[in-house]
PDB file of N, CA and C in Angstrom:
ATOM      1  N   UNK A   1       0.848  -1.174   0.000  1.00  0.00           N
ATOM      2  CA  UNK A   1       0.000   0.000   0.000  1.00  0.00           C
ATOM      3  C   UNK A   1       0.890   1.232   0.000  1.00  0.00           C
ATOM      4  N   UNK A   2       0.306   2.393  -1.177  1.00  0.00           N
ATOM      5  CA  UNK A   2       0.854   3.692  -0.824  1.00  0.00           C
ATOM      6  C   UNK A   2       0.800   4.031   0.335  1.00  0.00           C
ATOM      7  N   UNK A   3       2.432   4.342   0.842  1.00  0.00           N
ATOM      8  CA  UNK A   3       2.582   5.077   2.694  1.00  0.00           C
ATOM      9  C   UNK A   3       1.735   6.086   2.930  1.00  0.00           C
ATOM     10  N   UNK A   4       1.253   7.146   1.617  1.00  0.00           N
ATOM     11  CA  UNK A   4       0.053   7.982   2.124  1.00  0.00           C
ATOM     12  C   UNK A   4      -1.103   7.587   2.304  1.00  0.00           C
ATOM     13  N   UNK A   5      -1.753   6.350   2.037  1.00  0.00           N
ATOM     14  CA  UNK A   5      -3.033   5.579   2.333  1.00  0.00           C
ATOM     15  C   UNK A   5      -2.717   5.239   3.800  1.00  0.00           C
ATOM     16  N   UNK A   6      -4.210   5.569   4.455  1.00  0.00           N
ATOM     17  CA  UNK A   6      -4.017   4.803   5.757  1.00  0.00           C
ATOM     18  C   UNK A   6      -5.293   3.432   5.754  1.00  0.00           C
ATOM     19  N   UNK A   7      -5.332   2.728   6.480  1.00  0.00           N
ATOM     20  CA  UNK A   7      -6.083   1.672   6.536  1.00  0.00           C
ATOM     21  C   UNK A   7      -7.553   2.419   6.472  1.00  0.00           C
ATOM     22  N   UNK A   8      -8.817   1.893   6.079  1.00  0.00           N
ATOM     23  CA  UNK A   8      -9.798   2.328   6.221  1.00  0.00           C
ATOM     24  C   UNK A   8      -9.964   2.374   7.853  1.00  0.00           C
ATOM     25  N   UNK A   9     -10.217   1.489   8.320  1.00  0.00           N
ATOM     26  CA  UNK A   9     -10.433   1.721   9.694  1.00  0.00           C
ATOM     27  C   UNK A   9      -9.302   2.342  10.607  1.00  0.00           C
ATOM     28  N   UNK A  10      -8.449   2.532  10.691  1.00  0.00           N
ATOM     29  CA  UNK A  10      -7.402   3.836  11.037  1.00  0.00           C
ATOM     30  C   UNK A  10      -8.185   4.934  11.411  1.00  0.00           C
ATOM     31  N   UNK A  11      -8.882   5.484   9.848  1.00  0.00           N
ATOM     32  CA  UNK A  11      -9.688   6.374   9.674  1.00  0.00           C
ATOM     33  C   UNK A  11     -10.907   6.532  10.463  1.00  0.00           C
ATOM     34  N   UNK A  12     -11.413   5.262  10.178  1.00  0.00           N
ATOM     35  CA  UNK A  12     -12.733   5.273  11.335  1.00  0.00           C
ATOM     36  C   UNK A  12     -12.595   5.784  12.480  1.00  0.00           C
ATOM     37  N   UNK A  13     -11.274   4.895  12.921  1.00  0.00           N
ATOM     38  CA  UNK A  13     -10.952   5.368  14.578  1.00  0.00           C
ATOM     39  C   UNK A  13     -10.377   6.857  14.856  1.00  0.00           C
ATOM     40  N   UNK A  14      -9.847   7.535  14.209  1.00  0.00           N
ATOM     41  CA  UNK A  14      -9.725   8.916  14.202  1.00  0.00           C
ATOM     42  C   UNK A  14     -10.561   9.464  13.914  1.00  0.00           C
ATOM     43  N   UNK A  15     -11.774   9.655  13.170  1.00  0.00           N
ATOM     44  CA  UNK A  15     -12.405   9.829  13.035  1.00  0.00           C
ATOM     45  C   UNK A  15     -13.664  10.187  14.672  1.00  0.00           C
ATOM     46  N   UNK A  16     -13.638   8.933  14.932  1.00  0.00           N
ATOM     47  CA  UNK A  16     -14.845   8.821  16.162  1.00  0.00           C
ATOM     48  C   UNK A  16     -13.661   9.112  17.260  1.00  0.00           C
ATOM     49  N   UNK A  17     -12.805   9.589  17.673  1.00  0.00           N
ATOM     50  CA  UNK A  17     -11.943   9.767  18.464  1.00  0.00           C
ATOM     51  C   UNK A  17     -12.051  11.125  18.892  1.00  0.00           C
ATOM     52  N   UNK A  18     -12.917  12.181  17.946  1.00  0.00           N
ATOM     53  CA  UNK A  18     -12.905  13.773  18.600  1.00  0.00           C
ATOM     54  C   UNK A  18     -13.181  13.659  19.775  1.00  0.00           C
ATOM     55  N   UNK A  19     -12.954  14.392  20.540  1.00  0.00           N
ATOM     56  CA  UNK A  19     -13.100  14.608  22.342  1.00  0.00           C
ATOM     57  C   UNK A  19     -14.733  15.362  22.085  1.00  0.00           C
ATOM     58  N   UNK A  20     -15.108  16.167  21.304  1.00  0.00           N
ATOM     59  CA  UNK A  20     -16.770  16.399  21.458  1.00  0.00           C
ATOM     60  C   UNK A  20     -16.406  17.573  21.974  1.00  0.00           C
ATOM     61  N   UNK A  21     -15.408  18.608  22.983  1.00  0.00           N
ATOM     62  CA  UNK A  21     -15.743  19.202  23.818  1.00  0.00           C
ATOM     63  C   UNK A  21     -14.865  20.202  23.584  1.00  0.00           C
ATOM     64  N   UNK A  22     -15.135  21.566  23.826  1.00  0.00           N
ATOM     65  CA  UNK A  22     -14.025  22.722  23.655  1.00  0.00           C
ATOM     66  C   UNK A  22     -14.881  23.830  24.344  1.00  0.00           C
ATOM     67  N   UNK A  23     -13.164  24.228  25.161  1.00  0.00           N
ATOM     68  CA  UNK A  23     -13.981  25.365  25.760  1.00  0.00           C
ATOM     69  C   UNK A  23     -12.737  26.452  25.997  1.00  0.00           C
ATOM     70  N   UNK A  24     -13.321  27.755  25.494  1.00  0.00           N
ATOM     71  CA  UNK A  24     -12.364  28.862  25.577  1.00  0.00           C
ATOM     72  C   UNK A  24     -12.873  29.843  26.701  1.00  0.00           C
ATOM     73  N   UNK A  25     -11.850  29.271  28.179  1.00  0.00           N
ATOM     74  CA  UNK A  25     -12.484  30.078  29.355  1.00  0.00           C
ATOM     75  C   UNK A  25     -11.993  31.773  28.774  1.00  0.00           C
ATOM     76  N   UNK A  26     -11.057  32.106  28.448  1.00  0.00           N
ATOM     77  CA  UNK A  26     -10.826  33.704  28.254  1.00  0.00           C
ATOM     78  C   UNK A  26     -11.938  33.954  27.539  1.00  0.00           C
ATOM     79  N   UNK A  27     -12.867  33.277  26.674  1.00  0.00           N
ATOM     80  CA  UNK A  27     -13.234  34.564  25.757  1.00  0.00           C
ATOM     81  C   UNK A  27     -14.802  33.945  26.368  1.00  0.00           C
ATOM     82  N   UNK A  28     -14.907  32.658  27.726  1.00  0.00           N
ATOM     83  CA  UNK A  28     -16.614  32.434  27.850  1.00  0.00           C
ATOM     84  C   UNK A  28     -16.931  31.190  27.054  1.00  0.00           C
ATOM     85  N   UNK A  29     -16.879  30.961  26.130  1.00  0.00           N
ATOM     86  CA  UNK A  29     -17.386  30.069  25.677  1.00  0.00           C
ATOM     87  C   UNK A  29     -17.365  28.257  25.831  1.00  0.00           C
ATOM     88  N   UNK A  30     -18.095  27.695  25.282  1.00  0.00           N
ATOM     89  CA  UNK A  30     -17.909  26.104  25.295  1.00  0.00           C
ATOM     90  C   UNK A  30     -18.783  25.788  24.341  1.00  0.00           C
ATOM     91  N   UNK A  31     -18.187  24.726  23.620  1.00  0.00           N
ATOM     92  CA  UNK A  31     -18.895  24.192  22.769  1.00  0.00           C
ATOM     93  C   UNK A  31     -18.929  22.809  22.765  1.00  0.00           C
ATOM     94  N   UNK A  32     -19.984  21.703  22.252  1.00  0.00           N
ATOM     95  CA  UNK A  32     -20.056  20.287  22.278  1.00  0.00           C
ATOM     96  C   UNK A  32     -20.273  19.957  20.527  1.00  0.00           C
ATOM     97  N   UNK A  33     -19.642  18.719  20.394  1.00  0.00           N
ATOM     98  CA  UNK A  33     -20.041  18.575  18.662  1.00  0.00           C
ATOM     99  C   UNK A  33     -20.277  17.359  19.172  1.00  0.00           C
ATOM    100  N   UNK A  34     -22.106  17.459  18.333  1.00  0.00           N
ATOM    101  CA  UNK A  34     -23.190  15.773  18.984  1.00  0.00           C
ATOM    102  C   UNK A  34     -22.868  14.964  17.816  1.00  0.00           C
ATOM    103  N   UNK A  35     -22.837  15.614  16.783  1.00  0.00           N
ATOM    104  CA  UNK A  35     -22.975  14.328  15.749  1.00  0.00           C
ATOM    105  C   UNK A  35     -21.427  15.344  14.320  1.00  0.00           C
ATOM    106  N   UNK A  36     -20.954  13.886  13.536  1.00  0.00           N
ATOM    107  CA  UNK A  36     -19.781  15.067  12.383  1.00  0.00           C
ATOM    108  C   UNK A  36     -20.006  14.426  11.136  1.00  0.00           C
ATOM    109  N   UNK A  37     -20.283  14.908  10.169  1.00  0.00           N
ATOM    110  CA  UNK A  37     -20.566  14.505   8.800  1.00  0.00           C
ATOM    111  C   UNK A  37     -19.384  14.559   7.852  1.00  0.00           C
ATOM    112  N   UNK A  38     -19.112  13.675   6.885  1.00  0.00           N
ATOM    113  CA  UNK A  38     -17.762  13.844   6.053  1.00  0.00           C
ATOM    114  C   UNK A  38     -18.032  13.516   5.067  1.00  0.00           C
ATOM    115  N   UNK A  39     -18.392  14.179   3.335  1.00  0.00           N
ATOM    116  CA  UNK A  39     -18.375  13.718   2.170  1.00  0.00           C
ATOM    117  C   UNK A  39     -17.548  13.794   1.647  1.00  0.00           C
ATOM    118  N   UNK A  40     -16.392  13.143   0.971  1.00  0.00           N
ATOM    119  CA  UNK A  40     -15.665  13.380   0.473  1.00  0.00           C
ATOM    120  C   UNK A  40     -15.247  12.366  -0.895  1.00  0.00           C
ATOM    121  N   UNK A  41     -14.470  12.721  -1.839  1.00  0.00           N
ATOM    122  CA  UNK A  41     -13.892  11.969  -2.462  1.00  0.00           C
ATOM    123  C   UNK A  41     -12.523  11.153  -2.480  1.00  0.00           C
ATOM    124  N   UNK A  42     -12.234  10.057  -2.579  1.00  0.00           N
ATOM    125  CA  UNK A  42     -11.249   9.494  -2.135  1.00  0.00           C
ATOM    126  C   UNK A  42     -10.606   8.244  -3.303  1.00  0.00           C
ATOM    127  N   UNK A  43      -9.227   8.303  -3.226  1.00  0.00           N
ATOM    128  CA  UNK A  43      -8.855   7.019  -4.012  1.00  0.00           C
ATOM    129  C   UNK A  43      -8.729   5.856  -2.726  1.00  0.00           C
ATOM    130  N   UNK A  44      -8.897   4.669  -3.568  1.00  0.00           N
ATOM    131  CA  UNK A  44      -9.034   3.475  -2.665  1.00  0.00           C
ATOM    132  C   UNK A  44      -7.562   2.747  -3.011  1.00  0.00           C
ATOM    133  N   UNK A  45      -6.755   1.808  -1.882  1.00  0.00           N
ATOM    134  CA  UNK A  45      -6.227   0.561  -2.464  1.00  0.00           C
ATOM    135  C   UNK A  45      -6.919  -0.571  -1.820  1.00  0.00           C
ATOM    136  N   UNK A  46      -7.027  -1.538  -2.641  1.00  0.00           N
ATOM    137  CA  UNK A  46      -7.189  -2.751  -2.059  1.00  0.00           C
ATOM    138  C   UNK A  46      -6.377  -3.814  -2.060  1.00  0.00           C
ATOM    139  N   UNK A  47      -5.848  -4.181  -1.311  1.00  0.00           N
ATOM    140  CA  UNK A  47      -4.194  -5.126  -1.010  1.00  0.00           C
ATOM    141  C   UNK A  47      -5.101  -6.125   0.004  1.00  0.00           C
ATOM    142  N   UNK A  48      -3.609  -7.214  -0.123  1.00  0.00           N
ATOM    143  CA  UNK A  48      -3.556  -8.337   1.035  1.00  0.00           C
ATOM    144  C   UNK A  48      -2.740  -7.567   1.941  1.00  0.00           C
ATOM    145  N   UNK A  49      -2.982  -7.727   3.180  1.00  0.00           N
ATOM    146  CA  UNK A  49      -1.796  -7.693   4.031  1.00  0.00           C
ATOM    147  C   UNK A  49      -0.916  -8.778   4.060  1.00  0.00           C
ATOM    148  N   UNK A  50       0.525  -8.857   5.129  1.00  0.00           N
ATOM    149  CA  UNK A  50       1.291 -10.035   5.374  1.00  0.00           C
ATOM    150  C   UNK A  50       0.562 -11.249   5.446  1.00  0.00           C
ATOM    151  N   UNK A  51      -0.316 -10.874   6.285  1.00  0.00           N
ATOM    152  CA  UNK A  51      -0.914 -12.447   6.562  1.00  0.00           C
ATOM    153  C   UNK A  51      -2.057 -12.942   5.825  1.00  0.00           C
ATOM    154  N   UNK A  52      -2.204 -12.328   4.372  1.00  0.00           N
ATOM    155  CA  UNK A  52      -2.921 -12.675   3.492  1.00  0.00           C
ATOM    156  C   UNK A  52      -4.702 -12.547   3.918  1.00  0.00           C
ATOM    157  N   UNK A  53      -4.978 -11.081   4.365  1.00  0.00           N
ATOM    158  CA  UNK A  53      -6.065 -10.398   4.816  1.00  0.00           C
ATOM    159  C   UNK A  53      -6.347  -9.719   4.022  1.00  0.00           C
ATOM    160  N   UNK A  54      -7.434  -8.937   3.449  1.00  0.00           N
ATOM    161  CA  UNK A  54      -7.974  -8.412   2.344  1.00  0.00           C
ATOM    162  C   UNK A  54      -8.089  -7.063   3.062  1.00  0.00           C
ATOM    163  N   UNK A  55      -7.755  -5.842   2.736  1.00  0.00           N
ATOM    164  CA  UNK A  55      -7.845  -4.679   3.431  1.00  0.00           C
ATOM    165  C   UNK A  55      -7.988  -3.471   2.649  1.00  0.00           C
ATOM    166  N   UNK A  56      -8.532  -2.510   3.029  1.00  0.00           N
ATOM    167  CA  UNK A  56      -8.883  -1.502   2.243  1.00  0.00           C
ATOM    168  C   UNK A  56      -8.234  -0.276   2.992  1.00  0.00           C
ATOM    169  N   UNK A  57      -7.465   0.294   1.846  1.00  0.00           N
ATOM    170  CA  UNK A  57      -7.085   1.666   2.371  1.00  0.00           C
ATOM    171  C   UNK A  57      -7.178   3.110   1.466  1.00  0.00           C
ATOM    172  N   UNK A  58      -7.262   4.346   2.271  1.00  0.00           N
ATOM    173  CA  UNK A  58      -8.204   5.219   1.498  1.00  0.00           C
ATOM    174  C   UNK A  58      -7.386   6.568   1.793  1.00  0.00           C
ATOM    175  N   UNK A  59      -7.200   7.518   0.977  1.00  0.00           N
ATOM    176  CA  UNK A  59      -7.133   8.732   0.936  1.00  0.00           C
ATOM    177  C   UNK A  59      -7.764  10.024  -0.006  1.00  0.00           C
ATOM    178  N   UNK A  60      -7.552  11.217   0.637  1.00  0.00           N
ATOM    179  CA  UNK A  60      -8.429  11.922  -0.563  1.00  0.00           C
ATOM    180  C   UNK A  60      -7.204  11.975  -1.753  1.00  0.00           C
ATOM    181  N   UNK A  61      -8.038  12.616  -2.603  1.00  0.00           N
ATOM    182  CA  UNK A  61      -7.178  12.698  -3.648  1.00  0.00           C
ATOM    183  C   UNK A  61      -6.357  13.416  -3.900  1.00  0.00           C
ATOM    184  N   UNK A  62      -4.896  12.297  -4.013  1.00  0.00           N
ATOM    185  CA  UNK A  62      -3.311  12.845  -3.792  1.00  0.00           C
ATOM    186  C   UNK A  62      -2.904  13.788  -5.081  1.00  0.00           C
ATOM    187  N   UNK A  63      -3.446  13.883  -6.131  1.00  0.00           N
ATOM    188  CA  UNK A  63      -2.925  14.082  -7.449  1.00  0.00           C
ATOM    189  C   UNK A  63      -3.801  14.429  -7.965  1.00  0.00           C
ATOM    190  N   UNK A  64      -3.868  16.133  -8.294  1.00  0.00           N
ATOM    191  CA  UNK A  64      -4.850  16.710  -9.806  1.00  0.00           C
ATOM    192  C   UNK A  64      -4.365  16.810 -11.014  1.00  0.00           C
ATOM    193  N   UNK A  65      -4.164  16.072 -11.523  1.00  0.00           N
ATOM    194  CA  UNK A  65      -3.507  16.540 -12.975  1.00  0.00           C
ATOM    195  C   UNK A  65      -4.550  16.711 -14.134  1.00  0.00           C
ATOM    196  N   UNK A  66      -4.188  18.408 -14.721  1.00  0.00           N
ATOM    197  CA  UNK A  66      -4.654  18.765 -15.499  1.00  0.00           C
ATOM    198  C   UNK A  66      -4.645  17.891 -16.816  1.00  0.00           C
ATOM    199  N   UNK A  67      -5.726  16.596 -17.688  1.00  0.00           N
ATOM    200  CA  UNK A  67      -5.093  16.259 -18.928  1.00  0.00           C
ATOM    201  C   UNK A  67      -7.185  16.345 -19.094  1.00  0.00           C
ATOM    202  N   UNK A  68      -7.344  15.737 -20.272  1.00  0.00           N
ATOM    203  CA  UNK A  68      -8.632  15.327 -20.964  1.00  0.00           C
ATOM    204  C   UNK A  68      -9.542  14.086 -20.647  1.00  0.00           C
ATOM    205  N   UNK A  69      -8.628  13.189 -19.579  1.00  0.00           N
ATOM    206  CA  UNK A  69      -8.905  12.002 -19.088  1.00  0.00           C
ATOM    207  C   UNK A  69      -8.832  12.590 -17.650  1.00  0.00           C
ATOM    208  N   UNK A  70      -9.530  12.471 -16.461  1.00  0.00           N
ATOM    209  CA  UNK A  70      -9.256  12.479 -15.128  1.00  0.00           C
ATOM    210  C   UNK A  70      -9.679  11.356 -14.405  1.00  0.00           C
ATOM    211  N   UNK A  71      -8.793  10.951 -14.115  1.00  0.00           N
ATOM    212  CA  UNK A  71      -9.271   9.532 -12.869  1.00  0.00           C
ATOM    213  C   UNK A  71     -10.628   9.658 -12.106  1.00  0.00           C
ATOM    214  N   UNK A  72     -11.244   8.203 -12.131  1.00  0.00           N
ATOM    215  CA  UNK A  72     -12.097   8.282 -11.697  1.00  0.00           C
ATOM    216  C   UNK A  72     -12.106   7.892  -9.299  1.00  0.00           C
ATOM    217  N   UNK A  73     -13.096   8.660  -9.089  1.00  0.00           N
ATOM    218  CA  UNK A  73     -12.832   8.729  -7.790  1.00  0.00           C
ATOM    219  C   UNK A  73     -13.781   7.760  -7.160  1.00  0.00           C
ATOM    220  N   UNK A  74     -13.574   7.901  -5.847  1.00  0.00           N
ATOM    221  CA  UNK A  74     -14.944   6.529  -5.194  1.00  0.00           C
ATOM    222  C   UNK A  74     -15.433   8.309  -4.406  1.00  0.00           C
ATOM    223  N   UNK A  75     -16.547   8.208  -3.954  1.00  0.00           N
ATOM    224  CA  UNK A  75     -17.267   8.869  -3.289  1.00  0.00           C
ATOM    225  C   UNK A  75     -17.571   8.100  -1.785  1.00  0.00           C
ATOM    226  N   UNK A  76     -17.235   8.533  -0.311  1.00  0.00           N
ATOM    227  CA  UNK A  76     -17.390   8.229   0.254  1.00  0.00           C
ATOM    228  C   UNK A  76     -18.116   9.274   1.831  1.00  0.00           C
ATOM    229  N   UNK A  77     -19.290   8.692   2.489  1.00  0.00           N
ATOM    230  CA  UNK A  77     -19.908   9.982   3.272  1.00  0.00           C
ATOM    231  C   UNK A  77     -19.854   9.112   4.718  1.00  0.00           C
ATOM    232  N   UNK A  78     -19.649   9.749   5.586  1.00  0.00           N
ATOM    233  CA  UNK A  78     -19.031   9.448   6.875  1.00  0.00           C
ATOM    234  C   UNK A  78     -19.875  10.226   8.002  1.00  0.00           C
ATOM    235  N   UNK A  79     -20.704   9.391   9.009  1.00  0.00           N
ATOM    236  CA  UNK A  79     -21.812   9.721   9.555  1.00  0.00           C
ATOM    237  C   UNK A  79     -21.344   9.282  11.199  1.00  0.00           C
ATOM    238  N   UNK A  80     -20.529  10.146  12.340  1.00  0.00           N
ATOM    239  CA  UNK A  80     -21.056   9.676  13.264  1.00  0.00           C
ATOM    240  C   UNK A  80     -21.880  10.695  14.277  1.00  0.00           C
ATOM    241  N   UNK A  81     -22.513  10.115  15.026  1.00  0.00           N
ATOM    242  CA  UNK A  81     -23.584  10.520  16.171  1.00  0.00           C
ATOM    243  C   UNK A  81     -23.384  10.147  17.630  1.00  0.00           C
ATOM    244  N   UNK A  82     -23.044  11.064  18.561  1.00  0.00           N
ATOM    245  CA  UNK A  82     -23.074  10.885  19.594  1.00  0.00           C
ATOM    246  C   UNK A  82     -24.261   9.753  20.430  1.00  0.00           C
ATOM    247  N   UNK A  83     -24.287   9.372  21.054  1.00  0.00           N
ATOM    248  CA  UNK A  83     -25.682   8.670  21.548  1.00  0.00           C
ATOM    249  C   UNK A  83     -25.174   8.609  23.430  1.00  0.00           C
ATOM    250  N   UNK A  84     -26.093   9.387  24.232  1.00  0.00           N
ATOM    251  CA  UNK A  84     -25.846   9.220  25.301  1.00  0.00           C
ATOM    252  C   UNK A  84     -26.500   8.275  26.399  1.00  0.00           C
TER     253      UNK A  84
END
């Protein structure tokens, strides 16, 4: 796998890993984020790992090149929700 691809689930887990919570005592404020939405476009690899595991890994797209042909992309939308 390209070293700039990370595993799909890598992603997941950074992903659902925000802390939810920020708060700026100088200026008063606090804020909570309940739920985070992500559409984006992305190239995929799909490889074996070492131990002959099927794995998917994903980044946005590394490379614009201007020609008459442009690679085609996967579309991917990313939904999580707090639940208390």
């Amino acid at each position: 796998m390209d070293e700039s691809f990370l595993p799909f689930s890598k992603i997941i887990e950074k992903l659902t890993t925000i802390q939810g919570e920020f708060t700026d005592e100088e200026n008063g404020t606090h804020s909570y984020i309940t739920d985070i939405e992500i559409d984006s476009p992305v190239e995929l690899d799909v490889f074996f790992d070492k131990d002959g595991k099927l794995k998917i890994g994903t980044v946005p797209p590394l490379y614009y090149v201007d020609t008459t042909f442009r690679p085609s992309y996967h579309q991917i939308k990313f939904h999580a929700q707090k639940i208390d």
